[in-house]
PDB file of N, CA and C in Angstrom:
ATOM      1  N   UNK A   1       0.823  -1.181   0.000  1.00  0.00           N
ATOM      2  CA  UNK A   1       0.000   0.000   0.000  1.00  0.00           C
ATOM      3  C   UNK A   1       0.876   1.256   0.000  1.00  0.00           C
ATOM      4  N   UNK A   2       2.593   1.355   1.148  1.00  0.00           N
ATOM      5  CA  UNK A   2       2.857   2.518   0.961  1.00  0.00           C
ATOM      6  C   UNK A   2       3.169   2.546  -0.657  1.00  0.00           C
ATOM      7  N   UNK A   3       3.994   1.572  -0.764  1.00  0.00           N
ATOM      8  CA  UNK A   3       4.486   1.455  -2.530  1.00  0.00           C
ATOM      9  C   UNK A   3       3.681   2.422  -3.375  1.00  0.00           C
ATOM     10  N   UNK A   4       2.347   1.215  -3.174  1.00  0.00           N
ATOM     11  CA  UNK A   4       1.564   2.473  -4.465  1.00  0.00           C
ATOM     12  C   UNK A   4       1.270   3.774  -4.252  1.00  0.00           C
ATOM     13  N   UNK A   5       1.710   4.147  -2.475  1.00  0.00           N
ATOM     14  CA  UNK A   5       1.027   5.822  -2.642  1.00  0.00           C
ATOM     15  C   UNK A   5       2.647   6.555  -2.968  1.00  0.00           C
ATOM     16  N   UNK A   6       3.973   6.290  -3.087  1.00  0.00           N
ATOM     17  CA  UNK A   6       4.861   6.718  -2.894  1.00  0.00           C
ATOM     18  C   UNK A   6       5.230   7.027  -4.644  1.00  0.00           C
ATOM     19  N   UNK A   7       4.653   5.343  -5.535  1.00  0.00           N
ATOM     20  CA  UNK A   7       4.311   5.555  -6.576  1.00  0.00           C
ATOM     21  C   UNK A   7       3.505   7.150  -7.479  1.00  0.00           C
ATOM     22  N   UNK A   8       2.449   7.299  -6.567  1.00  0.00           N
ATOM     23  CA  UNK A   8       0.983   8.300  -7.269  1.00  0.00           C
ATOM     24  C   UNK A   8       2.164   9.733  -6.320  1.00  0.00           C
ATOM     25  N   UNK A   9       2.793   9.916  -5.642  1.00  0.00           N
ATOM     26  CA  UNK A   9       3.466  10.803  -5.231  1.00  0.00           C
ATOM     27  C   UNK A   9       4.363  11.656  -6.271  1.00  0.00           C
ATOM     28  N   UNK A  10       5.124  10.354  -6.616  1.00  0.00           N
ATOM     29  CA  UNK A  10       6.615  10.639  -7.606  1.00  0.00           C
ATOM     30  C   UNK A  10       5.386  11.246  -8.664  1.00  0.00           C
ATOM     31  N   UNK A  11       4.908  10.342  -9.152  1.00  0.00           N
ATOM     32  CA  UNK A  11       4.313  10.630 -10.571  1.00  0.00           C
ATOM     33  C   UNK A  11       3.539  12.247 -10.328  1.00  0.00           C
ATOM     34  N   UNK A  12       3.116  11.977  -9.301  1.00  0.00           N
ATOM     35  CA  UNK A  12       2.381  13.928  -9.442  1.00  0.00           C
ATOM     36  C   UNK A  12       3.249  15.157  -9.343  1.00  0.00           C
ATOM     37  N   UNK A  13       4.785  14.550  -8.760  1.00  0.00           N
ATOM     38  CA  UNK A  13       5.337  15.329  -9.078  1.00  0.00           C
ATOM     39  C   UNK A  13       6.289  15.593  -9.853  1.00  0.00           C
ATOM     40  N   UNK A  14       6.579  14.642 -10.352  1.00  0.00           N
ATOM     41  CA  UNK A  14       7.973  14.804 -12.002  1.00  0.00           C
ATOM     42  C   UNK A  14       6.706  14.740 -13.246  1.00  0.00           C
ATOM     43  N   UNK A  15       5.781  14.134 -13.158  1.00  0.00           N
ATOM     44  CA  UNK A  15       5.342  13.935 -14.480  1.00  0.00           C
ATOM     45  C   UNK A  15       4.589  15.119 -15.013  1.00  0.00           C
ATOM     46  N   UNK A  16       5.008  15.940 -15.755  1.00  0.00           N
ATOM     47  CA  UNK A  16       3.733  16.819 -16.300  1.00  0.00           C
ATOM     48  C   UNK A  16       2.511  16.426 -16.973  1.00  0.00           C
ATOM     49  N   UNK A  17       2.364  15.310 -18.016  1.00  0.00           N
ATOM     50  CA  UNK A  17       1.125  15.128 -18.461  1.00  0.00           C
ATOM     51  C   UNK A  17       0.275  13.992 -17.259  1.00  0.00           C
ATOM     52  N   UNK A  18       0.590  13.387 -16.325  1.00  0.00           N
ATOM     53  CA  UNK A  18       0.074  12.988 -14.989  1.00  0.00           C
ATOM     54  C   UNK A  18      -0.728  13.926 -14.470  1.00  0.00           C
ATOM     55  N   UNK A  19      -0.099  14.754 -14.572  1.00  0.00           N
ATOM     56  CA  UNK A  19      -0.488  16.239 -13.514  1.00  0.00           C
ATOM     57  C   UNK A  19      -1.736  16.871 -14.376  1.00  0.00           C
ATOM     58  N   UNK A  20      -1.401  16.513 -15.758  1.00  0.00           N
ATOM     59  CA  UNK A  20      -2.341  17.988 -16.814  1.00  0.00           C
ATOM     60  C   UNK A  20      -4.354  16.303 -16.896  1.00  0.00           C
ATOM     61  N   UNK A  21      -3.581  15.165 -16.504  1.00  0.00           N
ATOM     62  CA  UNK A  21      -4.325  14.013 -17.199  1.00  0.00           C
ATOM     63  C   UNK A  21      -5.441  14.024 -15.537  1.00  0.00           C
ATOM     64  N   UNK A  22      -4.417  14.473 -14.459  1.00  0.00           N
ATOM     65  CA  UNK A  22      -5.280  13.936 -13.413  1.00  0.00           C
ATOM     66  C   UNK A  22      -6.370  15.052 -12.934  1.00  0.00           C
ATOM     67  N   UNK A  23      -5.517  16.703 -13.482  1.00  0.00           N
ATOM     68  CA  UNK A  23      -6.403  17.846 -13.274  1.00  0.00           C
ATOM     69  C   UNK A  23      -7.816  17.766 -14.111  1.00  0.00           C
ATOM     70  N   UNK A  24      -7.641  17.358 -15.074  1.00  0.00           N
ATOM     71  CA  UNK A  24      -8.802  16.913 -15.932  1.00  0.00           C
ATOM     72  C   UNK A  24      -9.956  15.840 -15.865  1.00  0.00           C
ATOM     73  N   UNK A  25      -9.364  14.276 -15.326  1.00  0.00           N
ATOM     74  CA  UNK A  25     -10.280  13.486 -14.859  1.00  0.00           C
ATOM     75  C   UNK A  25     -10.992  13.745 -13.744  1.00  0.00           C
ATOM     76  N   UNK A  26     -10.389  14.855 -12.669  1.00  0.00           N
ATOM     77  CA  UNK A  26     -11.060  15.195 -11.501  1.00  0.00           C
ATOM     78  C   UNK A  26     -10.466  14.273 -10.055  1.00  0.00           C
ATOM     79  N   UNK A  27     -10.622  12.902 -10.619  1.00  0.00           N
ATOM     80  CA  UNK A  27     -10.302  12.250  -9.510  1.00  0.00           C
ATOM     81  C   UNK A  27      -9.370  11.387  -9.327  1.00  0.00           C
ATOM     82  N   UNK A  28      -8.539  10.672  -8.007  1.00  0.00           N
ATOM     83  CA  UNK A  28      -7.340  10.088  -8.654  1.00  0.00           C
ATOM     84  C   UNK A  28      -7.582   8.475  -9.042  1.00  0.00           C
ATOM     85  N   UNK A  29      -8.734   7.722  -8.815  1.00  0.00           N
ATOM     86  CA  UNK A  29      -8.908   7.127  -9.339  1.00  0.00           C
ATOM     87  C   UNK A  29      -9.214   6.610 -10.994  1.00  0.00           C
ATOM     88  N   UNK A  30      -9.672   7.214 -11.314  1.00  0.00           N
ATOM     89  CA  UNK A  30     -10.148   7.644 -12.674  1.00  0.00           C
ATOM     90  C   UNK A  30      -8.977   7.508 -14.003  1.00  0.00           C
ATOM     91  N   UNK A  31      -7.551   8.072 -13.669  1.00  0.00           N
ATOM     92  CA  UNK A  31      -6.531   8.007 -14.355  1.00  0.00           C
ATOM     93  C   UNK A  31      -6.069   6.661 -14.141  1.00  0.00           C
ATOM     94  N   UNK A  32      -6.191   5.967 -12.530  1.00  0.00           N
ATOM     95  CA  UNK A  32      -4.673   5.054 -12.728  1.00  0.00           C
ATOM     96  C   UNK A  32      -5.451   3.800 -13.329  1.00  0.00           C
ATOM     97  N   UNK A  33      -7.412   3.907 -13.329  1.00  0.00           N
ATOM     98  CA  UNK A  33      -8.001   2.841 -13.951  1.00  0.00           C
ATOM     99  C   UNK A  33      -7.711   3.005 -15.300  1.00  0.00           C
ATOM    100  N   UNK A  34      -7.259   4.020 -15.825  1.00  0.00           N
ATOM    101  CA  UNK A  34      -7.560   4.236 -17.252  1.00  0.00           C
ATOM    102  C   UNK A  34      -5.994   4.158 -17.742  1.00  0.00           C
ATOM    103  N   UNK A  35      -5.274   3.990 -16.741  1.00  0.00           N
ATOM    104  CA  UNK A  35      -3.606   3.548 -16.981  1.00  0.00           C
ATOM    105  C   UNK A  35      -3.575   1.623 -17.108  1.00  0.00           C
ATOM    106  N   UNK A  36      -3.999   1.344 -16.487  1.00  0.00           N
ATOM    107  CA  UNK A  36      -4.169  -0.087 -16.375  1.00  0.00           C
ATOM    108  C   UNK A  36      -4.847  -0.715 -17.458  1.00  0.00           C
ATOM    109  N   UNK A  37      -6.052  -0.069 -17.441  1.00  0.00           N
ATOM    110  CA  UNK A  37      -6.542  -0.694 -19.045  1.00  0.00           C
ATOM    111  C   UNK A  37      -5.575  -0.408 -20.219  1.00  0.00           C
ATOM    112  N   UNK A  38      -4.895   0.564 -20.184  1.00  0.00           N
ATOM    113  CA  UNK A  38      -4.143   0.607 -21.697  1.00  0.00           C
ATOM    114  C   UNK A  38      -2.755  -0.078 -21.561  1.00  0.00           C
ATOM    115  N   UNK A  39      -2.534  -0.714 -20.057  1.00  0.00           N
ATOM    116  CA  UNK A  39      -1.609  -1.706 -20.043  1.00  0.00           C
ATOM    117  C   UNK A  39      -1.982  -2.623 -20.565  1.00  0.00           C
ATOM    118  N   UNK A  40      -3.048  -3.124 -20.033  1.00  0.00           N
ATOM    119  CA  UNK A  40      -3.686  -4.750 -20.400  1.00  0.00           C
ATOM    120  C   UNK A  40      -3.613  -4.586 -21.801  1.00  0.00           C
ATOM    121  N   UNK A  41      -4.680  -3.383 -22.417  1.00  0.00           N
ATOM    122  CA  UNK A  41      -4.534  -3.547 -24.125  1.00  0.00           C
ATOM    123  C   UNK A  41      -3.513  -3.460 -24.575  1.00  0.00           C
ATOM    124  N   UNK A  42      -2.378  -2.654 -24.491  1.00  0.00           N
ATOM    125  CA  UNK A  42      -1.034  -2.475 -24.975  1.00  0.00           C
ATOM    126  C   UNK A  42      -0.150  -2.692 -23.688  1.00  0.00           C
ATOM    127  N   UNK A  43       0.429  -4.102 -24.249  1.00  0.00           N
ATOM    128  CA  UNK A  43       1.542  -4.682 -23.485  1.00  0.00           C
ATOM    129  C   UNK A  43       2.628  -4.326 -23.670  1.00  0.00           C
ATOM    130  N   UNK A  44       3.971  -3.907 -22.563  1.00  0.00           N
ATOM    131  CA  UNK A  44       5.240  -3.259 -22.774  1.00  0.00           C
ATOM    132  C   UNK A  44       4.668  -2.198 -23.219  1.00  0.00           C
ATOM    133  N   UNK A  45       4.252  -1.215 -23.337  1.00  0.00           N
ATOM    134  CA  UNK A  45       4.154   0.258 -23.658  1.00  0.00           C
ATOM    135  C   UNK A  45       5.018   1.049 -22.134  1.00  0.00           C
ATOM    136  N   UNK A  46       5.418   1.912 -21.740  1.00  0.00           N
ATOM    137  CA  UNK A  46       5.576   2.656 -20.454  1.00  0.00           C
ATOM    138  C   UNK A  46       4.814   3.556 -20.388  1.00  0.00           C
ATOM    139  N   UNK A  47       4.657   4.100 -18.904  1.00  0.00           N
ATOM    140  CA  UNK A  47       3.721   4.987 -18.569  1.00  0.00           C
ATOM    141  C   UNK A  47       3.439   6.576 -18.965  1.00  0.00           C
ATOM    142  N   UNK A  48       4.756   6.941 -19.824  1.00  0.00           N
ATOM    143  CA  UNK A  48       4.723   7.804 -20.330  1.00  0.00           C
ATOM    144  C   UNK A  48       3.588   8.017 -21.669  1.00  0.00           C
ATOM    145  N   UNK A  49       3.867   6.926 -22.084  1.00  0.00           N
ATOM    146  CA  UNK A  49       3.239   6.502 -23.674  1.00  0.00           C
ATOM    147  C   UNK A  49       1.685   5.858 -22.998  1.00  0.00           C
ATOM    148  N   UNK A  50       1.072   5.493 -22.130  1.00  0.00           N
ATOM    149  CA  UNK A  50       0.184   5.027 -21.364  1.00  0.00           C
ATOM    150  C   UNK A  50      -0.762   6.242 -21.010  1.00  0.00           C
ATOM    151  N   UNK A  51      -0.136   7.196 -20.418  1.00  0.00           N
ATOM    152  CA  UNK A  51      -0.618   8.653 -20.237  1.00  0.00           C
ATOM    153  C   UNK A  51      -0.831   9.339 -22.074  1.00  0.00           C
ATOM    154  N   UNK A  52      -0.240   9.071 -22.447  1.00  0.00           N
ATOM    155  CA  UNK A  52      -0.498   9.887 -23.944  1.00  0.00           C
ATOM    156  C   UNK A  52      -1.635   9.137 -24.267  1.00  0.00           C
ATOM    157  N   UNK A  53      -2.005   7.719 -24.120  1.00  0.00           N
ATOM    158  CA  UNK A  53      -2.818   6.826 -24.677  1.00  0.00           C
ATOM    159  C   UNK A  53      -4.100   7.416 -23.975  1.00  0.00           C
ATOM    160  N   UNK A  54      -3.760   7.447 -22.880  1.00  0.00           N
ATOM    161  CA  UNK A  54      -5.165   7.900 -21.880  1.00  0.00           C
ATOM    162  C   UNK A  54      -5.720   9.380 -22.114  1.00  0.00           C
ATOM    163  N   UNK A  55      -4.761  10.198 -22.249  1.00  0.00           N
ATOM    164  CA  UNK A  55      -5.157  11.632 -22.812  1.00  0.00           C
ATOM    165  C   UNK A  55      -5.577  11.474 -23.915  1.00  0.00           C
ATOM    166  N   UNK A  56      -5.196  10.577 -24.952  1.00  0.00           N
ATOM    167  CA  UNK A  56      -5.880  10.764 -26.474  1.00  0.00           C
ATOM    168  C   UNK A  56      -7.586   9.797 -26.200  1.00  0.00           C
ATOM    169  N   UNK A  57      -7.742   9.238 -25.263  1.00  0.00           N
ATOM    170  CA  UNK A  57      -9.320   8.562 -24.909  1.00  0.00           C
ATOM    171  C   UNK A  57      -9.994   9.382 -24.665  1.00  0.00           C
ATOM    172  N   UNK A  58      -9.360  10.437 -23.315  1.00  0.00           N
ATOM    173  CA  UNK A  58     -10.925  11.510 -23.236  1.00  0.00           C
ATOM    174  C   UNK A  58     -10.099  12.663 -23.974  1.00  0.00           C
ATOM    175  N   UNK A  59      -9.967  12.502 -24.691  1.00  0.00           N
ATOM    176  CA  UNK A  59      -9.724  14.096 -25.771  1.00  0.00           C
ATOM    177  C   UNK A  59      -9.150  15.316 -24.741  1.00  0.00           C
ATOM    178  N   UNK A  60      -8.162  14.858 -23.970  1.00  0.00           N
ATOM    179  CA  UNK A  60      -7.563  15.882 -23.675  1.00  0.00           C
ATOM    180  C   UNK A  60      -6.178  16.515 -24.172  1.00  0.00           C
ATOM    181  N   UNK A  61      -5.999  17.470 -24.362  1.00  0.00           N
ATOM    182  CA  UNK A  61      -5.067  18.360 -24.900  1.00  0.00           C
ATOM    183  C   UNK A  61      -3.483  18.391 -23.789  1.00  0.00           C
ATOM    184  N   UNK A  62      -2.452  17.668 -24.002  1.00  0.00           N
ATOM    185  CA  UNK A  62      -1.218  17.650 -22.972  1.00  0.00           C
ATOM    186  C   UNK A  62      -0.697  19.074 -23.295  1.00  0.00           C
ATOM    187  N   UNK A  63      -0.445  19.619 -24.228  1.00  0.00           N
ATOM    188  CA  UNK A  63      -0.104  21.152 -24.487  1.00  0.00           C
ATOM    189  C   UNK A  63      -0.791  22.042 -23.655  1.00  0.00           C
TER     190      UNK A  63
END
């Protein structure tokens, strides 16, 4: 459990499109379900490319 919150920590704070993906879904659940599904569908991708995948689902703009 700490793992994964130390995980959602780092990521809110180095990642910019994390930050632009999670201000937008509203909640923090919402992103890391929608990170996981585009694992399962796209295997070996990283989370960088996972977040681009998830921003291009609900039409959000990373710019």
């Amino acid at each position: 459990m700490m793992l994964a919150f130390y995980v959602d920590q780092i990521q809110q704070n180095s990642c910019r499109y994390f930050r632009i993906v999670l201000r937008e879904l509203k909640t923090k659940a919402k992103p890391w379900e929608s990170i996981r599904a585009v694992f399962k569908i796209l295997p070996g991708e990283n989370v960088a490319q996972a977040l681009l995948s998830v921003a291009e689902m609900y039409q959000i703009k990373l710019e």
